[in-house]
C-alpha atoms as a PDB file:
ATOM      1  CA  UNK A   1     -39.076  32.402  50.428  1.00  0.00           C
ATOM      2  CA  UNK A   2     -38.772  28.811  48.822  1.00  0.00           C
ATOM      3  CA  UNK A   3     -40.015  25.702  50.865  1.00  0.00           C
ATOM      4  CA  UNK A   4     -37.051  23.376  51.872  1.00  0.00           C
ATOM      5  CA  UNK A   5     -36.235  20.519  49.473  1.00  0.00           C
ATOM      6  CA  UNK A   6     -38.644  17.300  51.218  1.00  0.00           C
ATOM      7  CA  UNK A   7     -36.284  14.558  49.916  1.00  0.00           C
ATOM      8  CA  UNK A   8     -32.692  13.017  49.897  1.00  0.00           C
ATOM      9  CA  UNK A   9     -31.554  13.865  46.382  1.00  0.00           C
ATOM     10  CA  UNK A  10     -29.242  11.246  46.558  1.00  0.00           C
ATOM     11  CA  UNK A  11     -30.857   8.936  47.973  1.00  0.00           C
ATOM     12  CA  UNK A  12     -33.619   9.382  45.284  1.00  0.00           C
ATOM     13  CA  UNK A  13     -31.047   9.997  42.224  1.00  0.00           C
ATOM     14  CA  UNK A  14     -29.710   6.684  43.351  1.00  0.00           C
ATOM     15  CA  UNK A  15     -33.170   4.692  43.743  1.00  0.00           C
ATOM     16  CA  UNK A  16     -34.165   6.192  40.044  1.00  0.00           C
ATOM     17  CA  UNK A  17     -30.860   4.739  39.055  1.00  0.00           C
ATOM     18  CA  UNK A  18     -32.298   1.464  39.964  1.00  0.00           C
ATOM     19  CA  UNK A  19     -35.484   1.852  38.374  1.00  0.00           C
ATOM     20  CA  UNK A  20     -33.779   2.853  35.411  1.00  0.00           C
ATOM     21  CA  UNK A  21     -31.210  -0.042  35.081  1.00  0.00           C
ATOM     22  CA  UNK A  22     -33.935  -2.467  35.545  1.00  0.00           C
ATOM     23  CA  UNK A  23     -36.647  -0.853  33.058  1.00  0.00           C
ATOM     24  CA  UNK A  24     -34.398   0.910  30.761  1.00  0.00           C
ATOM     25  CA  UNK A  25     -35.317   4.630  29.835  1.00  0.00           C
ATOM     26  CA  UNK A  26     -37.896   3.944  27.897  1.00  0.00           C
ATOM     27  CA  UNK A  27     -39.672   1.391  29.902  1.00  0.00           C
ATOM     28  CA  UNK A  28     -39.503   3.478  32.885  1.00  0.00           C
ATOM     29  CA  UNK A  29     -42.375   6.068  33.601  1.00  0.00           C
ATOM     30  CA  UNK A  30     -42.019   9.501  35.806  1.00  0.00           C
ATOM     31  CA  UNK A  31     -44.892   7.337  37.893  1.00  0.00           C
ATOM     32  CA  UNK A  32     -42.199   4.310  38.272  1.00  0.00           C
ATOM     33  CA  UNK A  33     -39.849   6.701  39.974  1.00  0.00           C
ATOM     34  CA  UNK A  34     -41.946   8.642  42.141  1.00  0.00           C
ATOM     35  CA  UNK A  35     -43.595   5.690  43.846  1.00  0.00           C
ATOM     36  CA  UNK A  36     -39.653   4.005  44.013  1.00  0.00           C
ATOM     37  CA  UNK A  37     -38.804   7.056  45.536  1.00  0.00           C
ATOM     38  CA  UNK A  38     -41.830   8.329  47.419  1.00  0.00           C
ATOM     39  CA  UNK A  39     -41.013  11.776  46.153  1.00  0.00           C
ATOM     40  CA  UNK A  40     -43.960  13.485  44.770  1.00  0.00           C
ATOM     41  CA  UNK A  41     -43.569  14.470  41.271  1.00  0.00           C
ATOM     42  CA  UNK A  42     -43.497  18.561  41.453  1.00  0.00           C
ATOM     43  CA  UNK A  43     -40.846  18.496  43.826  1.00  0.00           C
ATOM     44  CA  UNK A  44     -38.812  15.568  41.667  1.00  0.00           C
ATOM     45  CA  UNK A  45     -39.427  18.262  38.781  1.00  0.00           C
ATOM     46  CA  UNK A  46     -38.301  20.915  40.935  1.00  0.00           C
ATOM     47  CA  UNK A  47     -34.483  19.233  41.342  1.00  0.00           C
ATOM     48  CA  UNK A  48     -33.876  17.198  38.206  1.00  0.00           C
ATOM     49  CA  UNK A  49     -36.097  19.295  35.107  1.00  0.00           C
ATOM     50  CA  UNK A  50     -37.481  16.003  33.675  1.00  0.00           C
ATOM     51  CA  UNK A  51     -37.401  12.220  33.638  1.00  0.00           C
ATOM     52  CA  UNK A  52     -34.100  13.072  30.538  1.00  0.00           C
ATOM     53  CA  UNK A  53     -31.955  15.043  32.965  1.00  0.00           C
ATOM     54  CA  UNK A  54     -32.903  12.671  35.631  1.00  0.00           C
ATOM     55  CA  UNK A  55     -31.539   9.650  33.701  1.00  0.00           C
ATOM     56  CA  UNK A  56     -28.236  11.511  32.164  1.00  0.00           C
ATOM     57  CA  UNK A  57     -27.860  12.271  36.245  1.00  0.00           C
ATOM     58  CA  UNK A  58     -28.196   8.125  36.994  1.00  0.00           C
ATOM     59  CA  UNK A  59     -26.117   6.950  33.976  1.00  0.00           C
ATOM     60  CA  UNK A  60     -23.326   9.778  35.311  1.00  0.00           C
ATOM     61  CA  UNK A  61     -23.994   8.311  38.945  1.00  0.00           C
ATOM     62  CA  UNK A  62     -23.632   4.789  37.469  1.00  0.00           C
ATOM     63  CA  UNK A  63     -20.502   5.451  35.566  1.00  0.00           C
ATOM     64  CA  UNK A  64     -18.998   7.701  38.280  1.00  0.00           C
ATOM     65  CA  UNK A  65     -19.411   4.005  40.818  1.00  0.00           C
ATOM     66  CA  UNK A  66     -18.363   1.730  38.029  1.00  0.00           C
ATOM     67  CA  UNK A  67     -15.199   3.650  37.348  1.00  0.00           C
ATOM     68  CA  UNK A  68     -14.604   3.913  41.359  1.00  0.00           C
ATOM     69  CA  UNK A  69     -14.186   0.188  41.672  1.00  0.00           C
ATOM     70  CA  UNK A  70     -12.171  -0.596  38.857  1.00  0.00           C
ATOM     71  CA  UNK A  71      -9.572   2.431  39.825  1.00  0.00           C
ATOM     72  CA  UNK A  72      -9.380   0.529  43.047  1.00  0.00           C
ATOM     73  CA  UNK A  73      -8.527  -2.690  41.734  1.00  0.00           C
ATOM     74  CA  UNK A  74      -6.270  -0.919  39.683  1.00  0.00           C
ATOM     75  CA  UNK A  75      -4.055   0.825  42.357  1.00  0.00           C
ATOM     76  CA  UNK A  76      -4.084  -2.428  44.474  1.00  0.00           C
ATOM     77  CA  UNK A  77      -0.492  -3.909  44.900  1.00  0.00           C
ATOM     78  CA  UNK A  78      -1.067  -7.088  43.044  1.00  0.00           C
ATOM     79  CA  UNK A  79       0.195  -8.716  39.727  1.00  0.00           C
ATOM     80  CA  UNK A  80      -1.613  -7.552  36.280  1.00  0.00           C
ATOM     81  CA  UNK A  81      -3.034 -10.437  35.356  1.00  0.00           C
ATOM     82  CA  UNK A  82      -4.390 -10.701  38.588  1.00  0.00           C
ATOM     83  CA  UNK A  83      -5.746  -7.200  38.557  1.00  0.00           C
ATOM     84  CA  UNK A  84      -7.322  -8.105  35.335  1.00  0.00           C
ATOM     85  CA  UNK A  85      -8.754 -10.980  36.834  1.00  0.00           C
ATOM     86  CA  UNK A  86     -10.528  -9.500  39.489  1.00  0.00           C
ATOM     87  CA  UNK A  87     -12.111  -6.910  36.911  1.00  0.00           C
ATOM     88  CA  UNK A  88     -13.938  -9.298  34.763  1.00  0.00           C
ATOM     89  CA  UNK A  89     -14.861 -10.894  38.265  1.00  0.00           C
ATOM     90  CA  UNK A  90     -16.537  -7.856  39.574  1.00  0.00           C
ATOM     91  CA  UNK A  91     -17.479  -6.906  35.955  1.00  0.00           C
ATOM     92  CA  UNK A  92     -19.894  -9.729  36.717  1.00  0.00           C
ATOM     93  CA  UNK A  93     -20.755 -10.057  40.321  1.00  0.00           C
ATOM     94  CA  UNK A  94     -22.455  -7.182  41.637  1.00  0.00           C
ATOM     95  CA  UNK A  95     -24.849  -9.498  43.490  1.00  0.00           C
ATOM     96  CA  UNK A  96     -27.966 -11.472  43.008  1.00  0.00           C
ATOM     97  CA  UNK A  97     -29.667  -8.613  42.898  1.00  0.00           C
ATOM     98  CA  UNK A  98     -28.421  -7.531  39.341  1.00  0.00           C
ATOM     99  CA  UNK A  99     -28.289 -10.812  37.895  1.00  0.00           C
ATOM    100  CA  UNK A 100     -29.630 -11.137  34.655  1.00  0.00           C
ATOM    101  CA  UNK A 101     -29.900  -6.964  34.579  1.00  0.00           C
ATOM    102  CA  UNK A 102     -26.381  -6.585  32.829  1.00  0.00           C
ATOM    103  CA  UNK A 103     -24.825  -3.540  32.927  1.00  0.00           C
ATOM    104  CA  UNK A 104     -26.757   0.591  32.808  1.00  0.00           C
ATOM    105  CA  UNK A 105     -24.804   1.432  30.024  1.00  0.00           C
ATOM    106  CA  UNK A 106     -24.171  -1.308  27.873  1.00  0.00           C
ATOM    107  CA  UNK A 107     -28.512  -1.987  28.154  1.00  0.00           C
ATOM    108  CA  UNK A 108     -29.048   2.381  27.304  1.00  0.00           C
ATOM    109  CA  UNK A 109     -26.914   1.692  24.225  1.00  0.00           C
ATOM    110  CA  UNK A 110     -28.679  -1.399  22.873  1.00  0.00           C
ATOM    111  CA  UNK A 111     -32.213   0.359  23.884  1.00  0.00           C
ATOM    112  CA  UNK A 112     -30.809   2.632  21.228  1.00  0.00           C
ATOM    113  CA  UNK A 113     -31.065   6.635  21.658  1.00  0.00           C
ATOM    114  CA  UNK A 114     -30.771   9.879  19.486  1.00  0.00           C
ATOM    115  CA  UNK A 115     -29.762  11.761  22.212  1.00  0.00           C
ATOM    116  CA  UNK A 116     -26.110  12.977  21.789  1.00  0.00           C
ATOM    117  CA  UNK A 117     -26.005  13.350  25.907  1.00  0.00           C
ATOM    118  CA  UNK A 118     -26.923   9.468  26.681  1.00  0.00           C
ATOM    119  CA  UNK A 119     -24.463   9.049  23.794  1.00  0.00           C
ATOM    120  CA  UNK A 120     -21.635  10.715  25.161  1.00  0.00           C
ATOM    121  CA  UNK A 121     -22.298   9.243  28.987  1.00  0.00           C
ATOM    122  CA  UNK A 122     -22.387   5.953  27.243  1.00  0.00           C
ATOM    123  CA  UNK A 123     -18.956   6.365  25.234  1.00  0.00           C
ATOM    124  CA  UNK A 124     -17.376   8.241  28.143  1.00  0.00           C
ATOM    125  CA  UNK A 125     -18.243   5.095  30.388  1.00  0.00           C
ATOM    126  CA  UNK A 126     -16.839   2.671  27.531  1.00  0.00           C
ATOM    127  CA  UNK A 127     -13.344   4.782  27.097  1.00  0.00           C
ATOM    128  CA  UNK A 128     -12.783   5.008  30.797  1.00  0.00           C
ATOM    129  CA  UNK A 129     -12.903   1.303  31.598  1.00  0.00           C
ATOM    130  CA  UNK A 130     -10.901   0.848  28.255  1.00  0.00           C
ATOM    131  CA  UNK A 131      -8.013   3.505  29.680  1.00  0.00           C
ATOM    132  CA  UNK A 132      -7.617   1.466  32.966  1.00  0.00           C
ATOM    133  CA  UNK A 133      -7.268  -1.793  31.425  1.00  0.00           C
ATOM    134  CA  UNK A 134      -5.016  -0.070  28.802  1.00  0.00           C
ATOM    135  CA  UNK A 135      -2.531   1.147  31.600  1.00  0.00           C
ATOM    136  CA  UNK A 136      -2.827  -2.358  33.751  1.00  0.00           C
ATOM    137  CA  UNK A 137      -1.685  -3.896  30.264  1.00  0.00           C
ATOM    138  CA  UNK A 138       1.153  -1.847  29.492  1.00  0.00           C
ATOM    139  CA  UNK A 139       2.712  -2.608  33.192  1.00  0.00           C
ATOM    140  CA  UNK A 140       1.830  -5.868  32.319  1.00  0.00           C
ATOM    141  CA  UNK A 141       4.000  -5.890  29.426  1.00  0.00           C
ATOM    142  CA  UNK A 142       6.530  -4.101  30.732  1.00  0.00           C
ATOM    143  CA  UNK A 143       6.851  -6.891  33.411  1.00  0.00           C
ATOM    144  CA  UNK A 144       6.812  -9.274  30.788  1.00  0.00           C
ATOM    145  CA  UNK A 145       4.006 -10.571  32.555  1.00  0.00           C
ATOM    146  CA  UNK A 146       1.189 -10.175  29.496  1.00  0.00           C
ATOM    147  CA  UNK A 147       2.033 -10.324  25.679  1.00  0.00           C
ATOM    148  CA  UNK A 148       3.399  -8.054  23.465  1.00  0.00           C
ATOM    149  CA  UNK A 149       2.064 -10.089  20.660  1.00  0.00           C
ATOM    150  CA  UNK A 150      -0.237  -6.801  20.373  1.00  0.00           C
ATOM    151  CA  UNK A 151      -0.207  -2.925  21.958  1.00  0.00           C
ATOM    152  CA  UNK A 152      -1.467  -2.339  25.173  1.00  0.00           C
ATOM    153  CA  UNK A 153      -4.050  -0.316  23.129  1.00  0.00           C
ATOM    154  CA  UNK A 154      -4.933  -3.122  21.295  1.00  0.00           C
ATOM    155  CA  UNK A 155      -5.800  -5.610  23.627  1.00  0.00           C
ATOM    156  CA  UNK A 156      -7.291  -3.329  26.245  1.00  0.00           C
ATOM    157  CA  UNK A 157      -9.916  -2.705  23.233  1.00  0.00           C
ATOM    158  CA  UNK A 158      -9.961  -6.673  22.890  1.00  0.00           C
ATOM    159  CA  UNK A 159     -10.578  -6.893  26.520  1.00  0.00           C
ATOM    160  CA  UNK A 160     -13.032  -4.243  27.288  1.00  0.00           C
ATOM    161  CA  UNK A 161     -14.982  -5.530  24.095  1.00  0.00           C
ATOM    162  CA  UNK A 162     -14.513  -9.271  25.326  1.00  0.00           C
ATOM    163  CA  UNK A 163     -16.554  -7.693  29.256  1.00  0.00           C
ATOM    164  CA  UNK A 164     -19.171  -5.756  27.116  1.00  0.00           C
ATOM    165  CA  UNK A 165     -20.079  -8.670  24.884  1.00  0.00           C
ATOM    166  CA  UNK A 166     -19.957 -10.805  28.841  1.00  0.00           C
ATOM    167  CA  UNK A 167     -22.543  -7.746  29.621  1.00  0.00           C
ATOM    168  CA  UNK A 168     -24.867  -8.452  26.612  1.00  0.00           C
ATOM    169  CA  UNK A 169     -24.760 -12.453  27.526  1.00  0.00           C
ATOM    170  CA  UNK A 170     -25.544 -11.318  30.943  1.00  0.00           C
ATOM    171  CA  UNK A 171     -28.788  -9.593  29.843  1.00  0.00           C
ATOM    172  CA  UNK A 172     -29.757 -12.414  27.659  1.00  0.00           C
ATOM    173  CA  UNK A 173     -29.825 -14.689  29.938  1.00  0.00           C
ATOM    174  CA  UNK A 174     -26.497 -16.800  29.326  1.00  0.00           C
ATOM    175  CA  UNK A 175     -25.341 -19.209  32.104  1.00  0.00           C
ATOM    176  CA  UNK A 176     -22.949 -17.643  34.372  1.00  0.00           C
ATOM    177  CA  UNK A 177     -20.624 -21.022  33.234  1.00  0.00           C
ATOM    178  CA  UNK A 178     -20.653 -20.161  29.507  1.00  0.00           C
ATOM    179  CA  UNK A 179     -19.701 -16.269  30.334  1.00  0.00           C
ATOM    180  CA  UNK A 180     -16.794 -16.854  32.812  1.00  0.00           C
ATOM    181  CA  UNK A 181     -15.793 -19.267  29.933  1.00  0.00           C
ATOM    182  CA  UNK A 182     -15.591 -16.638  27.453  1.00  0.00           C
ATOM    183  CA  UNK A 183     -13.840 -14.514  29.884  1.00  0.00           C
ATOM    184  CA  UNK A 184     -11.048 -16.753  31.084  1.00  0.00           C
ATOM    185  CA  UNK A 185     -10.689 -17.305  27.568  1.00  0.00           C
ATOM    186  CA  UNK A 186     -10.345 -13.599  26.773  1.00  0.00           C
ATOM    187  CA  UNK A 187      -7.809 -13.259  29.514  1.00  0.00           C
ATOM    188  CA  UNK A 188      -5.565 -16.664  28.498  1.00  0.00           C
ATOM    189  CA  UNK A 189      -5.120 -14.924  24.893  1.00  0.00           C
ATOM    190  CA  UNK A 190      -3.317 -12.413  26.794  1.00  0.00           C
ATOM    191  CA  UNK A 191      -0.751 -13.711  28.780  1.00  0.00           C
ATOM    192  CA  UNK A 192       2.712 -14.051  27.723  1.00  0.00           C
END
């Protein structure tokens, strides 16, 4: 008969998530997690394999959350430009906590990877954001409320580039001034 699981999966999966985002993958060690999480490291072998499955589990986990709070801003009764506002403002503001951290998945793809998984998690991430922008757009321009200068398609890839790059200055250690500038910016070339 198997002994019990010891730990909060979870709670750990979320923790390594952490550890993770602020080390990247390849700064992180299987020792970084396990004294984060105070699991010991058979039983963290037992549930997630190895420290590869255990980060393709946190950027799904991170990308699962991200997408979670932008479908929420989404669905909320409120103009599109508005809706698109608050985006790029919790694009940016998790807390001061993740300050200067930027964002899981923008950081795993400039850490640079030849895994195909961490690939795929990464692109996944990028297309979802880009679909809900896309569809806040296109109501947008249906309510003559955002321009038709370009396709919905078009500048939902503008925009979702335009929060990435605001990621990247993030890590880098721009002001918070000079990336809400580029961001208001980014959202005055798209009204009517």
């Amino acid at each position: 008969m198997s002994r019990p699981r010891e730990f909060d999966v979870n709670r750990a999966l979320h923790q390594s998530m952490e550890v993770f985002w602020t080390k990247g993958y390849k700064g992180t060690s299987f020792e970084d997690l396990t004294r984060t999480t105070q699991v010991k490291k058979q039983s963290f072998y037992c549930v997630f394999k190895d420290k590869r499955a255990l980060f393709l589990k946190a950027l799904a986990l991170y990308r699962e959350q991200s997408v979670f709070v932008l479908e929420k801003l989404a669905s909320q009764e409120a103009p599109p430009l508005k809706k698109l506002e608050a985006i790029v403002d919790v694009t940016l503001c998790h807390g001061d906590e993740t300050i200067g951290r930027g964002c899981l998945m923008v950081n795993s793809a400039l850490e640079g990877t030849d895994d195909e998984e961490v690939t795929r998690e990464v692109e996944l991430m990028f297309a979802e954001v880009e679909q809900i922008l896309e569809k806040i757009i296109r109501s947008g321009q249906e309510q003559q409320m955002i321009t038709t200068r370009r396709t919905s398609k078009e500048l939902a890839a503008y925009l979702n580039n335009a929060l990435l790059g605001a990621k990247i200055m993030e890590k880098s250690g721009a002001s918070r001034e000079r990336i809400d500038a580029v961001l208001r910016t980014s959202l005055a070339m798209i009204a009517p």
